[in-house]
Protein backbone atom coordinates (compact mmCIF):
# COMPACT_ATOMS: atom_id res chain seq x y z
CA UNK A 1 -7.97 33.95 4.00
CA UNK A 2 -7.92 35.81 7.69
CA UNK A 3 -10.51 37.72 6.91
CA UNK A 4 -14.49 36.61 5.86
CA UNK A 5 -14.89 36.40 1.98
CA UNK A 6 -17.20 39.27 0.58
CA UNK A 7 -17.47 39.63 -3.18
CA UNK A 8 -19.92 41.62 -4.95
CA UNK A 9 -21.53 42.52 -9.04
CA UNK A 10 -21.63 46.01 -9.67
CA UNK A 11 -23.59 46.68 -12.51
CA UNK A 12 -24.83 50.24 -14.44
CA UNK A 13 -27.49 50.26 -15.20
CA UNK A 14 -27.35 52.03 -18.05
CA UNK A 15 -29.59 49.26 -20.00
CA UNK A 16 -30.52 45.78 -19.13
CA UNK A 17 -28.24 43.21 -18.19
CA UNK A 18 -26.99 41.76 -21.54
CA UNK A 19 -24.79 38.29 -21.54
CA UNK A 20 -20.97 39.88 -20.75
CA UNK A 21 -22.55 41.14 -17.90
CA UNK A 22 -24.26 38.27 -17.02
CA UNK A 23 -20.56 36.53 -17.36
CA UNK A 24 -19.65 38.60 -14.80
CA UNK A 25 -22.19 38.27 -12.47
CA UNK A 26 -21.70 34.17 -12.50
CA UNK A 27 -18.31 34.68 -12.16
CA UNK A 28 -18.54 37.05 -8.98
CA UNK A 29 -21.61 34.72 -7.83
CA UNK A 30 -19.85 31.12 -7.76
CA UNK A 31 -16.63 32.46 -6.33
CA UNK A 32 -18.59 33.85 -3.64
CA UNK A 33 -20.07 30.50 -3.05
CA UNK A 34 -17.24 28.69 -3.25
CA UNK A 35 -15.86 30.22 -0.71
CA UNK A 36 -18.82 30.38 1.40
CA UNK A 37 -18.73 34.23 1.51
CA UNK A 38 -21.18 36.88 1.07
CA UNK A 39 -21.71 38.24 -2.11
CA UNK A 40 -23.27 41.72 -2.44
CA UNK A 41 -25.21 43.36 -5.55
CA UNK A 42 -24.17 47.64 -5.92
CA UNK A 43 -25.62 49.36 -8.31
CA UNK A 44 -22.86 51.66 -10.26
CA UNK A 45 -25.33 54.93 -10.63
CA UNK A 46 -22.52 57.27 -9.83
CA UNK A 47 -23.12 58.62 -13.43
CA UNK A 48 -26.90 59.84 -12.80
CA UNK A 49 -27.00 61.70 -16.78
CA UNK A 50 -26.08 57.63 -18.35
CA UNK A 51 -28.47 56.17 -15.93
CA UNK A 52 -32.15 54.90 -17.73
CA UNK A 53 -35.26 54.93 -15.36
CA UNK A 54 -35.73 51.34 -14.33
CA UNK A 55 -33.07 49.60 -16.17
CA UNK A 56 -31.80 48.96 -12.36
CA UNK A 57 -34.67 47.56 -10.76
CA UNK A 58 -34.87 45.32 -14.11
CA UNK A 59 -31.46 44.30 -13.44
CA UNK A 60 -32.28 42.96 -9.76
CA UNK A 61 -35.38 41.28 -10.84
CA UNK A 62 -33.34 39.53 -13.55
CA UNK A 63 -30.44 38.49 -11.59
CA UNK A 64 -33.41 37.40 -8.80
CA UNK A 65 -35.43 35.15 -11.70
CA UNK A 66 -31.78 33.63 -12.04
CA UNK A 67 -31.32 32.31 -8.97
CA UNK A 68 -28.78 35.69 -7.74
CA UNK A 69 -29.55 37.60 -4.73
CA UNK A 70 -27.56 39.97 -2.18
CA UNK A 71 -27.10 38.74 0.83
CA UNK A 72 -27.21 42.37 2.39
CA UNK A 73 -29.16 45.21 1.42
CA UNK A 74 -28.54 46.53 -2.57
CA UNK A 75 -26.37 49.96 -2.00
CA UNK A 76 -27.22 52.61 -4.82
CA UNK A 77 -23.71 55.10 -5.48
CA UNK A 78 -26.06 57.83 -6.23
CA UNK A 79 -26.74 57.75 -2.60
CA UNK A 80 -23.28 58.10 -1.07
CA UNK A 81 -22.13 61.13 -2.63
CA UNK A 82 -21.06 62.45 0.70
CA UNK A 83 -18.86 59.25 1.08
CA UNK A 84 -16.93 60.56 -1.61
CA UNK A 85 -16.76 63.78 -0.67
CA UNK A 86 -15.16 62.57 2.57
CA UNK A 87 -12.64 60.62 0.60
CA UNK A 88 -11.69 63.10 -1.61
CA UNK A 89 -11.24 65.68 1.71
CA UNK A 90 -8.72 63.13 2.91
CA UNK A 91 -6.77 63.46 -0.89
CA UNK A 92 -7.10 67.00 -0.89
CA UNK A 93 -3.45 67.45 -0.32
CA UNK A 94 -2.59 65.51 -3.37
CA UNK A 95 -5.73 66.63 -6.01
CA UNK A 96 -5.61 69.83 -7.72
CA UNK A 97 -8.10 71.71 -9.60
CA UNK A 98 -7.81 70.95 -13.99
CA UNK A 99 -8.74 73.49 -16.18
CA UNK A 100 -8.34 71.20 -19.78
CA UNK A 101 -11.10 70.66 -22.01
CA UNK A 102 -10.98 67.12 -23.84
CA UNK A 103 -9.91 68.48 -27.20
CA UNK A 104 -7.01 70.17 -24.96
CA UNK A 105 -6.07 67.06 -23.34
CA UNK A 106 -6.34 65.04 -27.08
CA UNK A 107 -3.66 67.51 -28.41
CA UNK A 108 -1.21 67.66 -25.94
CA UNK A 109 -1.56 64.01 -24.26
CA UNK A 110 1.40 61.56 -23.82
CA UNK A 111 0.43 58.84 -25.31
CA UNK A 112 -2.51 56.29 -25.03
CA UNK A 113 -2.55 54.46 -21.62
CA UNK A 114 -3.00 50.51 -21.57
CA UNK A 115 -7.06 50.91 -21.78
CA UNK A 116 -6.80 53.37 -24.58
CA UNK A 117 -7.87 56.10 -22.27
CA UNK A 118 -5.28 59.71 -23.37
CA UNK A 119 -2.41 59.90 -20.57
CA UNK A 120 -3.03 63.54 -19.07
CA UNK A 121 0.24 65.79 -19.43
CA UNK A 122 -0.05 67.14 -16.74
CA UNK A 123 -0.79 71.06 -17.99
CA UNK A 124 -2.49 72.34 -14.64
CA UNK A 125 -0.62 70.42 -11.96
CA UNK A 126 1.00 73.20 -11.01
CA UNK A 127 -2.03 76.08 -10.89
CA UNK A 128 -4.60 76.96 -13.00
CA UNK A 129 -3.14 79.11 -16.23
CA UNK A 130 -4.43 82.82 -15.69
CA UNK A 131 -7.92 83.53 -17.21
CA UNK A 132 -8.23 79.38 -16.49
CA UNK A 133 -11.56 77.75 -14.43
CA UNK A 134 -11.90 74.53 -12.85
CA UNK A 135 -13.42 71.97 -14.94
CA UNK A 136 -12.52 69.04 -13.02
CA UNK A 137 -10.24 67.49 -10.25
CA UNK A 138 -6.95 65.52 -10.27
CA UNK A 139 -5.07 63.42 -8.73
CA UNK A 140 -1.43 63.74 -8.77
CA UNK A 141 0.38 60.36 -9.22
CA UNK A 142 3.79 59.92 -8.09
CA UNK A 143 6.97 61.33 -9.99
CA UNK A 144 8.31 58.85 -12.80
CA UNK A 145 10.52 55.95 -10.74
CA UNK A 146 8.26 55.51 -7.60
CA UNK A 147 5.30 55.31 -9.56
CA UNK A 148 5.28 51.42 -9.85
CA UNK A 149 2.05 49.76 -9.08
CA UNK A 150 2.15 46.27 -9.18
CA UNK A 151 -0.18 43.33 -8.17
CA UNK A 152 -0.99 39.53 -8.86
CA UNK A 153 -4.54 38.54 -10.23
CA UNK A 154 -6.35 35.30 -9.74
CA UNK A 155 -6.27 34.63 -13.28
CA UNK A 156 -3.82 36.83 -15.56
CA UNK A 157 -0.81 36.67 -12.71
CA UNK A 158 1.74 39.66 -12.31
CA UNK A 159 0.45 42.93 -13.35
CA UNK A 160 3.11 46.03 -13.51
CA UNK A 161 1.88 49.53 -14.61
CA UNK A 162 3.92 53.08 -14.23
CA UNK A 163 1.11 55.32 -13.71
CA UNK A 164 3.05 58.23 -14.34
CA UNK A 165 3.92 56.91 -17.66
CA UNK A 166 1.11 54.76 -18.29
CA UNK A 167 -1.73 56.82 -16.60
CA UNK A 168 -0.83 60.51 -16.13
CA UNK A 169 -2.86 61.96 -12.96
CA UNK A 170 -6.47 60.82 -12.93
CA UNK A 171 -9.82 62.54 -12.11
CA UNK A 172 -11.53 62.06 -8.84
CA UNK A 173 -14.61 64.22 -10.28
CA UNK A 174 -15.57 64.90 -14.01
CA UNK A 175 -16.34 68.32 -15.20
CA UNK A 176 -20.36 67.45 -15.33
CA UNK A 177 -19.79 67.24 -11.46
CA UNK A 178 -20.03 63.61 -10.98
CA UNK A 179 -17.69 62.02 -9.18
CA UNK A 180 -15.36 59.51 -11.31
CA UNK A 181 -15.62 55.64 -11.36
CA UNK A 182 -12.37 55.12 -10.10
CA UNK A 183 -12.98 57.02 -6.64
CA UNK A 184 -16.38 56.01 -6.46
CA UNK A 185 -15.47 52.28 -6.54
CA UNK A 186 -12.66 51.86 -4.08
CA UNK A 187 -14.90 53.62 -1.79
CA UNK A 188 -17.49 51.65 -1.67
CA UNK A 189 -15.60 48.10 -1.75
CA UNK A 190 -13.59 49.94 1.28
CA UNK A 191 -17.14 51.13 3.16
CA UNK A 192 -18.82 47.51 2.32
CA UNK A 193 -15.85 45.49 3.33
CA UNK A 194 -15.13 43.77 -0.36
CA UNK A 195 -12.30 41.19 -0.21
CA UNK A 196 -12.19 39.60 -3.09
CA UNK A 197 -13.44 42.11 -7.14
CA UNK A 198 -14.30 39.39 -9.59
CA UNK A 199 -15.23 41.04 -12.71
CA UNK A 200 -14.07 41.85 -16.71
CA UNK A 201 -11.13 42.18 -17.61
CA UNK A 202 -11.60 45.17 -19.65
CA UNK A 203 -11.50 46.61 -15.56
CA UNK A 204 -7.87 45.29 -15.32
CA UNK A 205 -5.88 48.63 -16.46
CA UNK A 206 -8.04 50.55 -14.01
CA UNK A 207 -7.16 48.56 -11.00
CA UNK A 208 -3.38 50.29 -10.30
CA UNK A 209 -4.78 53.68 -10.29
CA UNK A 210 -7.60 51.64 -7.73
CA UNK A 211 -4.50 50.19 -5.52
CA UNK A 212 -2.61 53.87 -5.66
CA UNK A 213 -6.28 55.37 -4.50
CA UNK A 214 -6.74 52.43 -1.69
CA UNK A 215 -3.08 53.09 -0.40
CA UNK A 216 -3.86 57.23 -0.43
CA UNK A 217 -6.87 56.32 1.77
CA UNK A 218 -5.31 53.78 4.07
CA UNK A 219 -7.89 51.08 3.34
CA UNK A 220 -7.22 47.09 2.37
CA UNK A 221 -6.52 46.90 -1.04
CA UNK A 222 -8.74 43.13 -2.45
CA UNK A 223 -8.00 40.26 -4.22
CA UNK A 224 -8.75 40.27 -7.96
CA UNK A 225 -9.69 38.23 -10.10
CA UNK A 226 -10.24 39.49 -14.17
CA UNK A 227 -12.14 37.08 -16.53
CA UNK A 228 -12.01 37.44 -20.35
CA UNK A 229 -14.68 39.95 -21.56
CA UNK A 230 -17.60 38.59 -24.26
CA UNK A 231 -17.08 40.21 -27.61
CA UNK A 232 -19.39 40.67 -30.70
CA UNK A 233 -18.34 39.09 -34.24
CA UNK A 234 -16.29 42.59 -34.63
CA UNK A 235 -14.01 41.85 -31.87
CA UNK A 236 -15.62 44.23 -29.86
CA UNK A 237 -16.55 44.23 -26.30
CA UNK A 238 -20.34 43.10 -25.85
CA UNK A 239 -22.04 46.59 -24.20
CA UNK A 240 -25.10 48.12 -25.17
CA UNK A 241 -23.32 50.46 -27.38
CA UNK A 242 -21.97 47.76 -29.60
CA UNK A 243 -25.79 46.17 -30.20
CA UNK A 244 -25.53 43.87 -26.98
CA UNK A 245 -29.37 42.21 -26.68
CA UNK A 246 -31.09 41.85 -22.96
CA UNK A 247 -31.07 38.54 -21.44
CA UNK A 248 -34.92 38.49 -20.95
CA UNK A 249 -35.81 35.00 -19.90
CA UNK A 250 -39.44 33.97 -20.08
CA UNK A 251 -39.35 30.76 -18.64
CA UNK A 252 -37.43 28.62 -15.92
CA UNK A 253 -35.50 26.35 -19.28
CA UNK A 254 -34.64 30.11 -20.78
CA UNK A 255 -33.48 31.28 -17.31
CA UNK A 256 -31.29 27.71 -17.41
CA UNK A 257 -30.33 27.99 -20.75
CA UNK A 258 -28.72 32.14 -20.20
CA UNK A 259 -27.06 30.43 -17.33
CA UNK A 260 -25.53 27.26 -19.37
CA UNK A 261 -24.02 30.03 -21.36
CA UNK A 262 -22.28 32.17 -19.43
CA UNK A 263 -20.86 29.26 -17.46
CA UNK A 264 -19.45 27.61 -21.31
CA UNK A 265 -17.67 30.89 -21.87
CA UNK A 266 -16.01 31.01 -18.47
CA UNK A 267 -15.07 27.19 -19.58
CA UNK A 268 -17.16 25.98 -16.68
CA UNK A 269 -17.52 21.56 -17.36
CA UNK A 270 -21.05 21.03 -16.62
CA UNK A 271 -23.60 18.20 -17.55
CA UNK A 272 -26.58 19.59 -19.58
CA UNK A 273 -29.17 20.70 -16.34
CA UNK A 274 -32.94 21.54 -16.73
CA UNK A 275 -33.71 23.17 -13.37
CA UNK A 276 -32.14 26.36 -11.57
CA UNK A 277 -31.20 24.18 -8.76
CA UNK A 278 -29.48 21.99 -10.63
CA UNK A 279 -27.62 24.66 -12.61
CA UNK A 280 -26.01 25.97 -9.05
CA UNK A 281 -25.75 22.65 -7.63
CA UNK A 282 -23.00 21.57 -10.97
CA UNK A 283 -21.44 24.93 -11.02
CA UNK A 284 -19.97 25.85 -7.83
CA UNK A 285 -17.84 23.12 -7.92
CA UNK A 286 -17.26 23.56 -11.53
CA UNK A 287 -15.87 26.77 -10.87
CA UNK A 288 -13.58 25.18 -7.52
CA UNK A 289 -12.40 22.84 -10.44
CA UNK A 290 -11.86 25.88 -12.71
CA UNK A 291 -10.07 27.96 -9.92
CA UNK A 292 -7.24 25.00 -9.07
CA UNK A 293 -6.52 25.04 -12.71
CA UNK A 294 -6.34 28.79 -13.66
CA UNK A 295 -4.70 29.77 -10.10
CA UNK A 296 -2.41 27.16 -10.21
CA UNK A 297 -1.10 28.32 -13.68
CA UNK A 298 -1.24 32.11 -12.90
């Protein structure tokens, strides 16, 4: 790489960790380590009305306990609204002002886009209908046949999406006034210098309307690097909504233990460990093991 490896976790905190976060974390952690980067924690409180009181200072004490700390200071979203503001001053010439409620957008979509999200007609790109307020704002992708957005990933290889077709324009800021993930998140790895995103792949369908965002801006567009998401016995991603449980370790063996299994579902090889220590000392070159194999065949 030319430039300094920086990876970073980005949690919600939204509840306490639970174990497909904590797969994500370990993930982000050892590749970090492996390529003697820095790895940075930012907590994702960009959406203030999901946040709960002190589920993100449980989250760094947790990841702490585990043997995962920053190696700069923890940045907080909810405290760079003016970051965004910036960014979306620069895209002002291609965001317009949405008037659609989501029951309006439900009955006249497109279609479903790859992460189930409704693909946005595109009613008010061209004004507001008379009698019509702003509820949110868009960003206009390009016209069908130069909207092709395509990039490689560590682990899944090639990745083509037609965000016209597959997307529809996106919102930079929802109609409760918060400004959207998507803008939010490729400002901050732009601001903090991210290289390398290693995180679930239930973020993969996301990441072209990312690259279109980073290419608006004029910033690097990362690496990236999706691993498989945990599900429940449904088949449903583990999240607090589906019944995910905390990862509350008591004890140094339960700490171990929470670690052991994150690392067997990202089909880390390790020895059976009974120390912290010992867990990172087997798993960064696990993972360097893991990476010549899945990169290799990507």
């Amino acid at each position: 790489m030319n430039t300094p490896y920086v990876g970073r976790f980005a949690p919600s905190p939204t509840g306490p960790l639970h174990a497909g976060s904590l797969v994500a974390a370990v993930a982000s952690y050892l590749d970090a380590r492996v390529h003697n980067g820095t790895w940075l924690i930012r907590i994702e409180d960009i959406d203030e009305g999901r946040s709960v009181p002190g589920a993100a200072e449980g989250i760094l004490d947790l990841l702490q306990r585990l043997g995962m700390q920053s190696d700069r200071d923890v940045v907080w979203q909810s405290r760079r609204k003016h970051l965004y503001q910036a960014a979306f001053d620069q895209l002002a010439a291609n965001a317009y002002a949405c008037g659609c409620n989501r029951r309006e957008i439900a009955d006249s979509r497109l279609g479903f886009g790859p992460d189930g999200a409704a693909i946005y007609p595109g009613t008010c790109r061209n004004g507001l209908a008379p009698g019509r307020t702003t509820r949110s704002l868009r960003l206009r992708v390009p016209e069908p046949g130069a909207d092709l957005v395509e990039f490689t990933d560590r682990f899944a290889g090639p990745i083509r999406q037609r965000l016209a077709l597959e997307s529809g324009d996106f919102v930079l800021k929802r109609a409760d006034g918060y400004w959207a993930y998507q803008l939010a998140v490729v400002v901050d790895d732009a601001e903090q210098g991210v290289t390398d995103v290693v995180r679930g792949a239930d973020l993969i369908d996301s990441t072209p309307r990312q690259i279109y965002l980073q290419r608006l801006l004029g910033v690097p567009t990362p690496r990236y690097l999706h691993v498989p998401v945990v599900r429940n016995a449904a088949g449903e991603k583990l999240s607090k909504q589906t019944g995910a449980l905390a990862i509350a370790p008591d004890d140094e063996p339960a700490a171990v233990a929470a670690l052991q299994d994150a690392a067997r579902f990202l089909d880390l090889s390790l020895e059976p460990v009974d120390s912290l220590a010992g867990f990172w000392q087997a798993a960064v070159p696990a993972w360097a093991r893991l990476l010549s194999l899945r990169e290799v065949a990507a």
